[in-house]
C-alpha atoms as a PDB file:
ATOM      1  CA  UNK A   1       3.446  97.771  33.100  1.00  0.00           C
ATOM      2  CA  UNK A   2       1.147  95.259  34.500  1.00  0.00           C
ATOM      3  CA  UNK A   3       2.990  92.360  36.960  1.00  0.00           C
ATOM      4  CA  UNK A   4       4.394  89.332  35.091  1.00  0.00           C
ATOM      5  CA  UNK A   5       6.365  92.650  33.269  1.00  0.00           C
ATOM      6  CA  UNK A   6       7.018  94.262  36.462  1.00  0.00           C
ATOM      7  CA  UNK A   7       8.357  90.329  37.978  1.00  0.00           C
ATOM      8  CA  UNK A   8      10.132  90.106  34.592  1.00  0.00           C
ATOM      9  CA  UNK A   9      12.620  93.419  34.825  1.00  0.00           C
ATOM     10  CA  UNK A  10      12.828  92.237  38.484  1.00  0.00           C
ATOM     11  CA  UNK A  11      14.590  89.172  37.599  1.00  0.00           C
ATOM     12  CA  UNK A  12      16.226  90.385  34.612  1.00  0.00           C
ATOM     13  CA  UNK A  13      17.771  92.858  36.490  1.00  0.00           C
ATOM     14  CA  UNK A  14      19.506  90.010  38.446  1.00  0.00           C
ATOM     15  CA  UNK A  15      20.394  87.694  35.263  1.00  0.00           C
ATOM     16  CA  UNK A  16      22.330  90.761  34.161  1.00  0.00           C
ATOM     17  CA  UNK A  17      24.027  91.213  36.990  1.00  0.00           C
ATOM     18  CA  UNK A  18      25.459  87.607  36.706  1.00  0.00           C
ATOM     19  CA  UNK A  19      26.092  88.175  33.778  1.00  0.00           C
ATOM     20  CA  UNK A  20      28.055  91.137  34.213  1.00  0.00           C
ATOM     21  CA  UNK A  21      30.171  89.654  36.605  1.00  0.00           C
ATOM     22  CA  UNK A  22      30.932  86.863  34.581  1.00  0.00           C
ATOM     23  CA  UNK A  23      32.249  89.158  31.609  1.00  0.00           C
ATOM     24  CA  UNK A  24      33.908  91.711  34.208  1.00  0.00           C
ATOM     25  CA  UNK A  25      37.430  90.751  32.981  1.00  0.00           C
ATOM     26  CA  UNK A  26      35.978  90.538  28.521  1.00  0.00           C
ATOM     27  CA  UNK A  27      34.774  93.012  26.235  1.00  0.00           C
ATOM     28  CA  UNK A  28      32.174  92.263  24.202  1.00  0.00           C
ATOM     29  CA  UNK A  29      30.803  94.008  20.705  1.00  0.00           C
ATOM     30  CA  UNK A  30      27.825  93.366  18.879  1.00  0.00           C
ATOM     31  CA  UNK A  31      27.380  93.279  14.991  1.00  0.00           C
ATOM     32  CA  UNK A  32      27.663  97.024  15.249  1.00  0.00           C
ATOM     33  CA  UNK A  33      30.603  97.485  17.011  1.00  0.00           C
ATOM     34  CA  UNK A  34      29.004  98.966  19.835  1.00  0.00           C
ATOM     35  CA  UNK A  35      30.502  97.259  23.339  1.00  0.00           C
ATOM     36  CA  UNK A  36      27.536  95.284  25.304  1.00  0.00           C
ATOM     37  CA  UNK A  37      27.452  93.721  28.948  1.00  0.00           C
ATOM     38  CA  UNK A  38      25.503  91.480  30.589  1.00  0.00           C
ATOM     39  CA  UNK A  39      22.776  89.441  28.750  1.00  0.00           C
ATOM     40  CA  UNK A  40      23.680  90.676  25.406  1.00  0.00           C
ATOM     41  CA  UNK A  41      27.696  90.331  26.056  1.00  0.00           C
ATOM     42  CA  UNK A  42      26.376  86.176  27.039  1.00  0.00           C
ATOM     43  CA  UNK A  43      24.201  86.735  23.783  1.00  0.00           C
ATOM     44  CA  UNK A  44      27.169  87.755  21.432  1.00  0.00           C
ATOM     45  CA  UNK A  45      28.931  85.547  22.553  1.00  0.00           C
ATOM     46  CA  UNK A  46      27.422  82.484  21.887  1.00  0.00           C
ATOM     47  CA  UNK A  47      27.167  83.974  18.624  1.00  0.00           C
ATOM     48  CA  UNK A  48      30.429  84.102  18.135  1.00  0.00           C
ATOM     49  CA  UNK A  49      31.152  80.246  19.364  1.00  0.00           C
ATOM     50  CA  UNK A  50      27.312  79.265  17.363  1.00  0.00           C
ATOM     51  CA  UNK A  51      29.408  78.270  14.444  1.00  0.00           C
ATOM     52  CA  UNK A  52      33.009  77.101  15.793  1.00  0.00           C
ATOM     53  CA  UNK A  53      33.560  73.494  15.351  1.00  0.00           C
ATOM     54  CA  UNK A  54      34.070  72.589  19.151  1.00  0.00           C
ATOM     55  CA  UNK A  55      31.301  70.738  20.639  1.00  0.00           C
ATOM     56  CA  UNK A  56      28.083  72.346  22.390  1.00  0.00           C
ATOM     57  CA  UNK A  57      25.179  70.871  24.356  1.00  0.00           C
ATOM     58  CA  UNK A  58      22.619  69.662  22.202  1.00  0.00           C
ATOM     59  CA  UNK A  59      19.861  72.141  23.680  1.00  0.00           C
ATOM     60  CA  UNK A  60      21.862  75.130  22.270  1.00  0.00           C
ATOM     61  CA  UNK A  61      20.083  76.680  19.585  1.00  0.00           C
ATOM     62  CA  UNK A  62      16.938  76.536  21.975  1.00  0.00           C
ATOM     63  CA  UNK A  63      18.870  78.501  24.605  1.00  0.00           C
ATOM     64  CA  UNK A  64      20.215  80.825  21.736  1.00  0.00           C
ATOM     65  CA  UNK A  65      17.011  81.979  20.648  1.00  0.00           C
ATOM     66  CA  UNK A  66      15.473  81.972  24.221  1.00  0.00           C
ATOM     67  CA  UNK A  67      17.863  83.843  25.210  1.00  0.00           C
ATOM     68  CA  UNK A  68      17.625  86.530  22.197  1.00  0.00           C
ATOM     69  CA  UNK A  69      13.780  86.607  22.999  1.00  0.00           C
ATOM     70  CA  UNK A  70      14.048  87.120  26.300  1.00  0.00           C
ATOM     71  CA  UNK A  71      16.572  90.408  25.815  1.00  0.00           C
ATOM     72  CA  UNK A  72      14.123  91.174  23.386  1.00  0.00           C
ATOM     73  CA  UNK A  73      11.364  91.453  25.693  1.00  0.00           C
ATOM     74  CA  UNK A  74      13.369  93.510  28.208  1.00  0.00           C
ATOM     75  CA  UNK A  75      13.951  95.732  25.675  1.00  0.00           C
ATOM     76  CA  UNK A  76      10.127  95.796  24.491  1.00  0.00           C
ATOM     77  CA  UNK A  77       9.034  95.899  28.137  1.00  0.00           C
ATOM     78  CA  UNK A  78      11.647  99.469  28.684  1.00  0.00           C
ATOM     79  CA  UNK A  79      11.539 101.221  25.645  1.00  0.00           C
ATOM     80  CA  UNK A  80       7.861 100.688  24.172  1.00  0.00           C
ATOM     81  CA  UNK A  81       5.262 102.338  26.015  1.00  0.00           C
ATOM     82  CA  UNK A  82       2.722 100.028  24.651  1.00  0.00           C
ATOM     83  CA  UNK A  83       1.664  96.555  26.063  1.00  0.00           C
ATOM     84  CA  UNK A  84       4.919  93.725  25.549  1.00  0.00           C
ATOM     85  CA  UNK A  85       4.386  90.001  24.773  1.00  0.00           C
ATOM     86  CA  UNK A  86       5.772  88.589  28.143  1.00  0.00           C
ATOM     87  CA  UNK A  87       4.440  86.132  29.512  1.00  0.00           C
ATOM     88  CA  UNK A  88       4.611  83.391  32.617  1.00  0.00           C
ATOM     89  CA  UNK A  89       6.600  81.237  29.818  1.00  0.00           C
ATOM     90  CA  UNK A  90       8.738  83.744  29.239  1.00  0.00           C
ATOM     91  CA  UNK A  91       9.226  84.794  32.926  1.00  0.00           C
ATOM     92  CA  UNK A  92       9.866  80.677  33.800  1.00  0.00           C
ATOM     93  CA  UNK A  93      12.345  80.494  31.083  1.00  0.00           C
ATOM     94  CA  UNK A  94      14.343  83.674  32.488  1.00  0.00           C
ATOM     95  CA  UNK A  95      13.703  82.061  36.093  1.00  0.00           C
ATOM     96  CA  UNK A  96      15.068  78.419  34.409  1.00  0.00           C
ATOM     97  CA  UNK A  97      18.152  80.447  33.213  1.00  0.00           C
ATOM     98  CA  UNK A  98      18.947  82.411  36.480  1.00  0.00           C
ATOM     99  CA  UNK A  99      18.945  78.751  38.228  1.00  0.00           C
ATOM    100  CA  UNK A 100      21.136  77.532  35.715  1.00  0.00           C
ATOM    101  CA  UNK A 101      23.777  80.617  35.933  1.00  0.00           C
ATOM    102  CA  UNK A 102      23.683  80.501  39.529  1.00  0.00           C
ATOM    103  CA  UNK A 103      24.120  76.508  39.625  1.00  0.00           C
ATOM    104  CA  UNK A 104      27.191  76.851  37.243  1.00  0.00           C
ATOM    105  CA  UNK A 105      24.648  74.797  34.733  1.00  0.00           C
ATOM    106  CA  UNK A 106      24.485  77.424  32.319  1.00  0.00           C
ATOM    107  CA  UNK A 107      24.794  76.963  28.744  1.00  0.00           C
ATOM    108  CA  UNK A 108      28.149  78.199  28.341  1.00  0.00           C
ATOM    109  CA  UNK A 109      29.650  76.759  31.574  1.00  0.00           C
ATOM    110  CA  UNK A 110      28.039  73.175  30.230  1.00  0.00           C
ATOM    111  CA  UNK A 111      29.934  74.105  26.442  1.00  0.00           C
ATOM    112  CA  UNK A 112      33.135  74.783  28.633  1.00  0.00           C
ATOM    113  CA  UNK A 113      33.063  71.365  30.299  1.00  0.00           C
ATOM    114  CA  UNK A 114      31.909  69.393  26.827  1.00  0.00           C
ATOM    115  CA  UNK A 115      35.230  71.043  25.335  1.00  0.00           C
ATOM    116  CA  UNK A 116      37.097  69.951  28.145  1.00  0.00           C
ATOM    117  CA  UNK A 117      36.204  66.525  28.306  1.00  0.00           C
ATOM    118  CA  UNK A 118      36.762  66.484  24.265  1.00  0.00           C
ATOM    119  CA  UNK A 119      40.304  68.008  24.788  1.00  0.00           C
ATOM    120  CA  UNK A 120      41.013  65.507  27.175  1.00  0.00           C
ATOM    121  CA  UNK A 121      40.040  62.582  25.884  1.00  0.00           C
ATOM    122  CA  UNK A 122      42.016  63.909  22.522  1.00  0.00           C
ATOM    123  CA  UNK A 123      45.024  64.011  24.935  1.00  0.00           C
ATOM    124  CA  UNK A 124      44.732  60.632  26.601  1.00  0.00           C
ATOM    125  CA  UNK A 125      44.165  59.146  22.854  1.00  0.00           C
ATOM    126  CA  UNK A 126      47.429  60.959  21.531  1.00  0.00           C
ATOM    127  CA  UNK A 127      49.695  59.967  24.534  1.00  0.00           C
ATOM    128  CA  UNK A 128      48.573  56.366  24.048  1.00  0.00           C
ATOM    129  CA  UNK A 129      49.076  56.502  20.286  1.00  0.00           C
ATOM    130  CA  UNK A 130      53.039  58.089  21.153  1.00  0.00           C
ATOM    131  CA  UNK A 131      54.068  55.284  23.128  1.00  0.00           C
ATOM    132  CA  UNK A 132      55.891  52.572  21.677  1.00  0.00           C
ATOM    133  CA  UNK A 133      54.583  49.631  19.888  1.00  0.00           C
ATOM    134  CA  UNK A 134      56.413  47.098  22.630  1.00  0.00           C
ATOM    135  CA  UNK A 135      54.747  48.947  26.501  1.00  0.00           C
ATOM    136  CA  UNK A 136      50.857  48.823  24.448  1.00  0.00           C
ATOM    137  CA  UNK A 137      51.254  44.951  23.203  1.00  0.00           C
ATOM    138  CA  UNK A 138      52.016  42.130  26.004  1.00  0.00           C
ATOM    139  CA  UNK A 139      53.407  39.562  23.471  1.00  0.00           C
ATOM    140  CA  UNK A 140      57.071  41.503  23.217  1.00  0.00           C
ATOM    141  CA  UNK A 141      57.541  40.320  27.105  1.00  0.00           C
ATOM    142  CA  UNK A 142      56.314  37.285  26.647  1.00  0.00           C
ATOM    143  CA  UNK A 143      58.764  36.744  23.932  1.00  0.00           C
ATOM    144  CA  UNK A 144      61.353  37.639  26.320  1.00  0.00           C
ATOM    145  CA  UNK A 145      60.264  34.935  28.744  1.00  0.00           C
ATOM    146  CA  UNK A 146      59.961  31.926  26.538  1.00  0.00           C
ATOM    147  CA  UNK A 147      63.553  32.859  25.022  1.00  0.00           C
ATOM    148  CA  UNK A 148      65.006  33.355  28.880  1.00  0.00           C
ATOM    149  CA  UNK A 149      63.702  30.175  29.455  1.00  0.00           C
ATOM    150  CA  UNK A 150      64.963  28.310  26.038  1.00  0.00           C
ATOM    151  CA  UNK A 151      68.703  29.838  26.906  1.00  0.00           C
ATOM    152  CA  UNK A 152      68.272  27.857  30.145  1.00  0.00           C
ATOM    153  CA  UNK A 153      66.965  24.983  29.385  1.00  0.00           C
ATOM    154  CA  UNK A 154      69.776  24.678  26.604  1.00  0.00           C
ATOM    155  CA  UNK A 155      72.377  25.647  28.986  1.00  0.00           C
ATOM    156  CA  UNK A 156      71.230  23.329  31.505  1.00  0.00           C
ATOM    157  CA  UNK A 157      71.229  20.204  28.872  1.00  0.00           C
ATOM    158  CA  UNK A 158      74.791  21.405  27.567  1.00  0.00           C
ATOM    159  CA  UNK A 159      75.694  21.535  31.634  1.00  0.00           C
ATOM    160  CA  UNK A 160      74.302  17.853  32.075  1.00  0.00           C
ATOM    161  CA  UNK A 161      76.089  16.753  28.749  1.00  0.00           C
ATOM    162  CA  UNK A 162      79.657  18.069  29.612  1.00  0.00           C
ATOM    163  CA  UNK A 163      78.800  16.722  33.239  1.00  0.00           C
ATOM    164  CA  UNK A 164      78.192  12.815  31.809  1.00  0.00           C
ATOM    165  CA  UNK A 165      81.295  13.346  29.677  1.00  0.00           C
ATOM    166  CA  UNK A 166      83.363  14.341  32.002  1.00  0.00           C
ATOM    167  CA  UNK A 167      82.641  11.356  34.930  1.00  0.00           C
ATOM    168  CA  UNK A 168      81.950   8.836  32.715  1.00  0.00           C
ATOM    169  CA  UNK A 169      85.780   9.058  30.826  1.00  0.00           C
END
């Protein structure tokens, strides 16, 4: 192994880690059936959500395929005993994602808080659409005012009218 490869199962040890503690409670399976932790269990499942209609970030398919590349190359790097294709790219773009996962900026945590904010503003736009016609429109109370204030103006003229008739017989 020469020492970007050597830097690279360094840090990929680490991004695993993460990622086994953020699955520690799931249990993931690949196409096979086989269960998988860590970077594949993060892997499969954004497979499994790649073709769900809730939103995602827009950079998703690049993370998908980084991501399957980069578990790729860990793979290459352990179980080939010839030379892999990793790079500095490829060790930056592991290094970018261990940032991210330890920021809580992941791809997955950023898909969690899209859906969120979709779901919510779904649920603010279905309680305003349940309320009644009369609290979302202002013109209902004003209604009520002008016709409070006809009934008194009426009242007061019939008032004035019985008053005259009465003093002046």
């Amino acid at each position: 192994m020469n020492s970007i490869e050597i830097k690279y199962i360094d840090l990929y040890k680490s991004v695993d880690s993460i990622c086994k503690d953020i699955f520690r409670n799931e249990r993931h399976f690949n196409d096979r059936g086989e269960e998988v932790f860590g970077v594949s269990a993060y892997v499969e499942t954004m497979e499994s959500e790649r073709y769900s209609a809730a939103p995602r970030p827009q950079d998703w398919d690049v993370w998908y395929k980084k991501l399957k590349r980069l578990r790729w190359l860990r793979n290459t790097i352990v179980h080939d005993s010839g030379t892999s294709e990793c790079d500095e790219e490829d060790y930056d773009d592991l290094e970018r994602f261990y940032n991210e996962l330890i920021n809580g900026n992941d791809i997955l945590a950023r898909a969690r808080r899209l859906r969120a904010a979709t779901s919510a503003r779904k649920r603010a736009s279905a309680v305003i659409a349940q309320r009644p016609a009369q609290s979302r429109t202002a013109s209902p109370r004003k209604k009520s005012y002008v016709g409070w204030a006809v009934f008194g103006i009426v009242a007061a003229v019939a008032a004035l009218a019985f008053i005259v008739y009465y003093f002046l017989k």
